[in-house]
Structures are given as C-alpha cells and as structure tokens.
C-alpha atoms as a PDB file:
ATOM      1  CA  UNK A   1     -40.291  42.851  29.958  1.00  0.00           C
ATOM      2  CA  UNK A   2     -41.767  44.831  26.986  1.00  0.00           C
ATOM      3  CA  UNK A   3     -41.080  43.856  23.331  1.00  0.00           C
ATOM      4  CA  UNK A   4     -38.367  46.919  23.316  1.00  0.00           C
ATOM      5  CA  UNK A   5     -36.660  45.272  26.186  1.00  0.00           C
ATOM      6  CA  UNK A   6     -36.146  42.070  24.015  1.00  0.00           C
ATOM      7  CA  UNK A   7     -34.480  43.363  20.937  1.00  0.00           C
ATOM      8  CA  UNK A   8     -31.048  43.801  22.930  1.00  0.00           C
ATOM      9  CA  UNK A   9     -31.311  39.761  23.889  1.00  0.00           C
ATOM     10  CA  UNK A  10     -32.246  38.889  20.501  1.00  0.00           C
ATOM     11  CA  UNK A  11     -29.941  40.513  18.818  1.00  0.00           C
ATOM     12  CA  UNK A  12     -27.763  38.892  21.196  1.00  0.00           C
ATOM     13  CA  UNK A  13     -28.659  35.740  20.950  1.00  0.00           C
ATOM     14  CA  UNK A  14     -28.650  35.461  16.761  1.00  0.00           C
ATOM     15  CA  UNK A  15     -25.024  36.790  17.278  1.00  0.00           C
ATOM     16  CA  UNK A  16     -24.213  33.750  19.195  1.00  0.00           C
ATOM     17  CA  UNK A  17     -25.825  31.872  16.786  1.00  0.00           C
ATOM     18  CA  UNK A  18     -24.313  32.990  13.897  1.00  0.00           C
ATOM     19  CA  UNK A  19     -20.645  32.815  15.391  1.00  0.00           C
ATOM     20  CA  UNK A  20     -21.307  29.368  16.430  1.00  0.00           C
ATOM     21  CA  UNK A  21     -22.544  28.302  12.647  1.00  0.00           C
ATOM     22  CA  UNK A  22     -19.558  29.744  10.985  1.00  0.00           C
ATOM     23  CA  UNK A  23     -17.077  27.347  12.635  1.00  0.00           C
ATOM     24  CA  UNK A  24     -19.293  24.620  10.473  1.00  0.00           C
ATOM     25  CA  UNK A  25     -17.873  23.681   6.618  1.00  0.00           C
ATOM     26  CA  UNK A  26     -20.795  24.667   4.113  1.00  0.00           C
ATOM     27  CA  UNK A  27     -20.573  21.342   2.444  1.00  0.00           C
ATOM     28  CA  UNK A  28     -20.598  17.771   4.970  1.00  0.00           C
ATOM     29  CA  UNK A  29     -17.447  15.624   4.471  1.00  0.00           C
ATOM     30  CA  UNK A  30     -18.155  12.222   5.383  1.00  0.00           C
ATOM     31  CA  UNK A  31     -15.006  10.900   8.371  1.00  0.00           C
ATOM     32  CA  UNK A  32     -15.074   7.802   9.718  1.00  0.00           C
ATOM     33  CA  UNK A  33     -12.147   7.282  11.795  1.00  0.00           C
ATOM     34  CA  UNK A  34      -9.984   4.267  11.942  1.00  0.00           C
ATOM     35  CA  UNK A  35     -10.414   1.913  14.763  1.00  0.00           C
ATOM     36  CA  UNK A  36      -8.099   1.803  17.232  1.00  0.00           C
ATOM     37  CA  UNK A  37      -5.228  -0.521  16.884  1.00  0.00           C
ATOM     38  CA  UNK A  38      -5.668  -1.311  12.477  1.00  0.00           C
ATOM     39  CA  UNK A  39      -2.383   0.869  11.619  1.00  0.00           C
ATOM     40  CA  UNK A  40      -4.335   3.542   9.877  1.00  0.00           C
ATOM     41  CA  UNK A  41      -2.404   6.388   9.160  1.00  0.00           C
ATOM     42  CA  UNK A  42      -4.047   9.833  10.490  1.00  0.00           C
ATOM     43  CA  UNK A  43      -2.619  11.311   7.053  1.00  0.00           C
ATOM     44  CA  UNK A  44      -5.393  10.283   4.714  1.00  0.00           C
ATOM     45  CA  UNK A  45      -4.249   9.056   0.898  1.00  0.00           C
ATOM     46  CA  UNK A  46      -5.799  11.783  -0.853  1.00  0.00           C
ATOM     47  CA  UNK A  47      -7.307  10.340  -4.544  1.00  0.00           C
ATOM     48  CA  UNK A  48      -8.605  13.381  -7.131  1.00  0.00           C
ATOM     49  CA  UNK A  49     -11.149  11.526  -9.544  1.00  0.00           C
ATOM     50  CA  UNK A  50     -13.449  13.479 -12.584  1.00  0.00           C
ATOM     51  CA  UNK A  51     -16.567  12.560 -13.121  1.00  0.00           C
ATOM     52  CA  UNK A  52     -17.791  12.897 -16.885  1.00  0.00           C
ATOM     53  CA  UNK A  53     -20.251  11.448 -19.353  1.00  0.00           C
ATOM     54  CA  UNK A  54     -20.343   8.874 -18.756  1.00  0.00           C
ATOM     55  CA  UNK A  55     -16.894   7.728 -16.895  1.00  0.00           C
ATOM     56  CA  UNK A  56     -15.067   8.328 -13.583  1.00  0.00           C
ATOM     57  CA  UNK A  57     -10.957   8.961 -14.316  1.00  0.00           C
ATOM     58  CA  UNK A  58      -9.317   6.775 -12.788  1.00  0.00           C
ATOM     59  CA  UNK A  59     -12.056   3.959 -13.024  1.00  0.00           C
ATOM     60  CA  UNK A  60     -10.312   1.685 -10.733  1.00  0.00           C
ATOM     61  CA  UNK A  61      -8.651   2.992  -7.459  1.00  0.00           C
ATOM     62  CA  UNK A  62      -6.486   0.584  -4.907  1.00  0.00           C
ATOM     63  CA  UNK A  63      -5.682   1.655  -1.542  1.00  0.00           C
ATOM     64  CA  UNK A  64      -4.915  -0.435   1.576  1.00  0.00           C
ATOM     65  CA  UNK A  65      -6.604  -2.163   4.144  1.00  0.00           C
ATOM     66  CA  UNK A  66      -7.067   0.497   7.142  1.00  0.00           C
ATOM     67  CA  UNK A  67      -5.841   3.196   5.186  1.00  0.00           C
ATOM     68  CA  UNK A  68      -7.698   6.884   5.864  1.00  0.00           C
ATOM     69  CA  UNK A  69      -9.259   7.468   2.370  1.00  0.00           C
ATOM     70  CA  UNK A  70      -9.616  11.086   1.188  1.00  0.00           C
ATOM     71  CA  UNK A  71     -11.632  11.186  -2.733  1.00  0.00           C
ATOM     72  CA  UNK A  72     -11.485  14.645  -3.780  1.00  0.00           C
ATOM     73  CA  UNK A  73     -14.170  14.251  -7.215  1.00  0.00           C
ATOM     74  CA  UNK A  74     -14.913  16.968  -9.459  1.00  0.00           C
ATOM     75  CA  UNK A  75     -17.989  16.814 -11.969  1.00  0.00           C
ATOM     76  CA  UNK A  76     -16.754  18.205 -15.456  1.00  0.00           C
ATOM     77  CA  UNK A  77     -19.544  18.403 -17.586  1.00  0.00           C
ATOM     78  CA  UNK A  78     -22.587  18.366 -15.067  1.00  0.00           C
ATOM     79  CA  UNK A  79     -23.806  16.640 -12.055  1.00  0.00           C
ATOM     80  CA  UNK A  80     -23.138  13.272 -11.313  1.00  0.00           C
ATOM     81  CA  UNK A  81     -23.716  11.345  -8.124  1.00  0.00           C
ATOM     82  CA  UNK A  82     -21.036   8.883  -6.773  1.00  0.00           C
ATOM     83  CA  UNK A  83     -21.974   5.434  -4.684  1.00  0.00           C
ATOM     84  CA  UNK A  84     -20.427   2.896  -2.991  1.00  0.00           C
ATOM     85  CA  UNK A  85     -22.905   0.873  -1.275  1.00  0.00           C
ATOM     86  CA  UNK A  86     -20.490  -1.001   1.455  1.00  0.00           C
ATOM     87  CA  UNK A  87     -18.857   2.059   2.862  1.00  0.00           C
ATOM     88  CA  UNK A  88     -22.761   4.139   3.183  1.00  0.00           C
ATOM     89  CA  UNK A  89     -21.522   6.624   0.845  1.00  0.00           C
ATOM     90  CA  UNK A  90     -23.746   8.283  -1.759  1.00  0.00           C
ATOM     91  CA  UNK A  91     -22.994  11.943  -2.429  1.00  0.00           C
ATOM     92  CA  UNK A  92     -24.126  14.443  -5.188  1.00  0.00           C
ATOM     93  CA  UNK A  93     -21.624  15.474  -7.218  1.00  0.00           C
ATOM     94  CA  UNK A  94     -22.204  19.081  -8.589  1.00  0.00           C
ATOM     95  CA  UNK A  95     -20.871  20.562 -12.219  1.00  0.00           C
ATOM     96  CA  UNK A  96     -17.340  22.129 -11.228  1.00  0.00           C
ATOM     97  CA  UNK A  97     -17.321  21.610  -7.604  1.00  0.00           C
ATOM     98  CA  UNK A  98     -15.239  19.614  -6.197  1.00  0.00           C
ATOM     99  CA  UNK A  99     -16.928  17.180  -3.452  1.00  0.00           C
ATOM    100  CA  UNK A 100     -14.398  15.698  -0.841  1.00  0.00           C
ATOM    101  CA  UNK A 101     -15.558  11.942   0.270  1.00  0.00           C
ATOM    102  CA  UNK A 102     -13.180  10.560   3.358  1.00  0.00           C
ATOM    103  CA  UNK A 103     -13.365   7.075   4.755  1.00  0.00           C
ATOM    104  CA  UNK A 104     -11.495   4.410   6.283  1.00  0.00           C
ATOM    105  CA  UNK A 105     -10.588   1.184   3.930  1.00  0.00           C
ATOM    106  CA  UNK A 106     -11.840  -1.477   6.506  1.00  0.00           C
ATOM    107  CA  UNK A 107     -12.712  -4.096   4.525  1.00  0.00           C
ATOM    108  CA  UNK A 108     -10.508  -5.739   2.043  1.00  0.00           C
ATOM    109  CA  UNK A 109     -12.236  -6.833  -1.558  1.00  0.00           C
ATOM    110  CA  UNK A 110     -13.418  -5.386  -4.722  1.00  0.00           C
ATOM    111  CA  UNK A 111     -16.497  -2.871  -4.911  1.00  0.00           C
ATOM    112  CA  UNK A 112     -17.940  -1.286  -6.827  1.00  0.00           C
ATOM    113  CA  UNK A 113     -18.810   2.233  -7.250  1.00  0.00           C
ATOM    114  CA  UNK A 114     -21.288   4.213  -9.577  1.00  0.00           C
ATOM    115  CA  UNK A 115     -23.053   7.612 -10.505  1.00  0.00           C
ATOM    116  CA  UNK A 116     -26.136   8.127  -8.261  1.00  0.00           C
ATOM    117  CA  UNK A 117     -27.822  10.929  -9.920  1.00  0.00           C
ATOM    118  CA  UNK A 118     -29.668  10.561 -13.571  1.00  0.00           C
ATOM    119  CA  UNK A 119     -27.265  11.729 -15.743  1.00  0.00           C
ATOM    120  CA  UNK A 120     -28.195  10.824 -19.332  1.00  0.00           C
ATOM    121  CA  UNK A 121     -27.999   7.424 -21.843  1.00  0.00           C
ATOM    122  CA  UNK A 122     -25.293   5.951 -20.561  1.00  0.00           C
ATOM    123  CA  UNK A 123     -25.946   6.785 -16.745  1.00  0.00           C
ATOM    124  CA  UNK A 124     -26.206   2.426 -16.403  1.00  0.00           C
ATOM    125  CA  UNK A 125     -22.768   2.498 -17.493  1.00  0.00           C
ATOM    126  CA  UNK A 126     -20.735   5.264 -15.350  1.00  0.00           C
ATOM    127  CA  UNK A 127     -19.252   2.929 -12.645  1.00  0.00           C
ATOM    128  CA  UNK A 128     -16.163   1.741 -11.360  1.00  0.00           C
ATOM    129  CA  UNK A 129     -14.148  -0.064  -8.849  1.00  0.00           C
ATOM    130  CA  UNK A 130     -12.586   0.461  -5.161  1.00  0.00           C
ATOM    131  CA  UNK A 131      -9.583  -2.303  -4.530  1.00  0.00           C
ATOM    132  CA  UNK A 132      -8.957  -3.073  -0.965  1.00  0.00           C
ATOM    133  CA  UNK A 133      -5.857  -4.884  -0.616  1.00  0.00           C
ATOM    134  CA  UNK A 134      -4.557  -6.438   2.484  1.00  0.00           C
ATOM    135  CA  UNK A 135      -2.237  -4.887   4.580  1.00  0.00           C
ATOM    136  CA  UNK A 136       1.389  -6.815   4.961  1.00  0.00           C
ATOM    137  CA  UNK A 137       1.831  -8.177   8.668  1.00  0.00           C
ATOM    138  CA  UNK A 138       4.619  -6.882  10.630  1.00  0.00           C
ATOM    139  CA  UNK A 139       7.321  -4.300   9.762  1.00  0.00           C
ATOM    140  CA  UNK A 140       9.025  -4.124   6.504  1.00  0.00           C
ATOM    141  CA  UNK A 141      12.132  -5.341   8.167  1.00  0.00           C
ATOM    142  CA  UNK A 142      10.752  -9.053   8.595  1.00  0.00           C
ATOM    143  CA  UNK A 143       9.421  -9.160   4.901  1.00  0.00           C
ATOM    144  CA  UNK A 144      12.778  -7.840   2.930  1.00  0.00           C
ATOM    145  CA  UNK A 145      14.932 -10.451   3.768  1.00  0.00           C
ATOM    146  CA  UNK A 146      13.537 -14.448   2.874  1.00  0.00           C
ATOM    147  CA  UNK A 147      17.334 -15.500   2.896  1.00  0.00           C
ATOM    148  CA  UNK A 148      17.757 -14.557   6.601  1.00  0.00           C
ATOM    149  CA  UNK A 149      15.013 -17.085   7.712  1.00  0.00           C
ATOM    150  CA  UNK A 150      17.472 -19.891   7.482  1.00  0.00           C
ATOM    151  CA  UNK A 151      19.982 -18.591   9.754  1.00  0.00           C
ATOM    152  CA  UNK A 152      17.440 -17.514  12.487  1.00  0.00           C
ATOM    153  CA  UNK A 153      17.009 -21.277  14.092  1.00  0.00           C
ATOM    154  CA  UNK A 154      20.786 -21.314  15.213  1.00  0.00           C
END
C-alpha cells in the first residue's frame, strides 16, 4: 500500500474518531453514584451557588444523608476555585461559566468548603460550609403519629 492508498483509511479513521469524541461533554462533571440500598434519589437536589470576592452565596448549604447532590456555581467577578476536601472535589471555577459539581451526600457532618484558586486579599477568607444531616429511618407514616404508639401493644 502506497501513501495515496492510505488517505481513504485515514480519513476514515479521524471520522470515527471525531464522531466518537462528540458524544463526550466539553467540561468533566464529577458523578458518584449512590450505593446501592442508602435511599438516594436518582433525581439529584440541584443547588445554584455564586462565587464572588470574596464569598460563596449561599455560604452554608444542607442536604441529606444519601441524597444525589447537583452544585451548579457560577464565578461573577473572576475565577475562583471551589474545595471540599472529604468528597475529592476541587474544581476551577471560571468568570461567567457556570461549573456543575454532582456527588452523593454519604457522610453525615459539617465540612467545609473553600476557593481553590488565588483570588486576591481575602482569598483566606472565601469559604463555607456543606451540612449533612441524617436521614429519618423508616417511612413518614411511622414518624407522624407519636400518639398512635400507645395503642399499638393491644
């Protein structure tokens, strides 16, 4: 096969490539999915947060135990970074794009969360908190009624 013959396959070949690419997002999200059997919802709570010298908005953000996590953060004034160390996230956060973050809330507690990327004087002081709250056992049904415990040993 001469180097004319090869064109044709090349050509080819890149094609494939190319197609194949394009089903890929431009930007990573991060996923993690929730383990089997924790409840998670496959409908993620989506949170939108703004990043801005030198403050996140909201600076405090609850969810639940197990639930899908979707943060949807948009840099106002320039880049940022956002970090929180006990889910592995740590993501650039560039001047009026939004960045989509989603994780699963496995692990109940308080933790923090701060900008990553120099961003001027008070970079130190841009941070914030995640609150994990524990899921309630059991349906709804068992928990709205405290009354009805005292006829249930008859």
């Amino acid at each position: 096969m001469n180097r004319f013959d090869r064109g044709p396959a090349v050509l080819a070949i890149l094609v494939v490539m190319a197609a194949a690419l394009s089903h890929y997002p431009a930007r990573p999200t991060f996923a993690q999915d929730a383990a089997p059997g924790t409840g998670a919802s496959k409908d993620p709570k989506e949170i939108r947060i703004t990043a801005k010298k030198y403050e996140y908005d909201p600076a405090v953000i609850t969810v639940s135990q197990g639930e899908h996590v979707k943060l949807v953060i948009t840099a106002l004034d320039h880049d940022h970074g956002f970090k929180i160390d006990t889910f592995h996230i740590d993501e650039l956060l560039k001047k009026g794009e939004q960045t989509t973050i989603e994780f699963t809330a496995d692990t109940t507690g308080t933790f923090p969360f701060q900008c990553s990327h120099f961003c001027g004087l008070g970079h130190k002081g841009m941070k914030g908190e995640l609150v994990v709250e524990t899921t309630a056992q059991g349906s709804p049904e068992e928990h709205s009624d405290p009354s009805a415990e005292q006829f249930s040993n008859r």
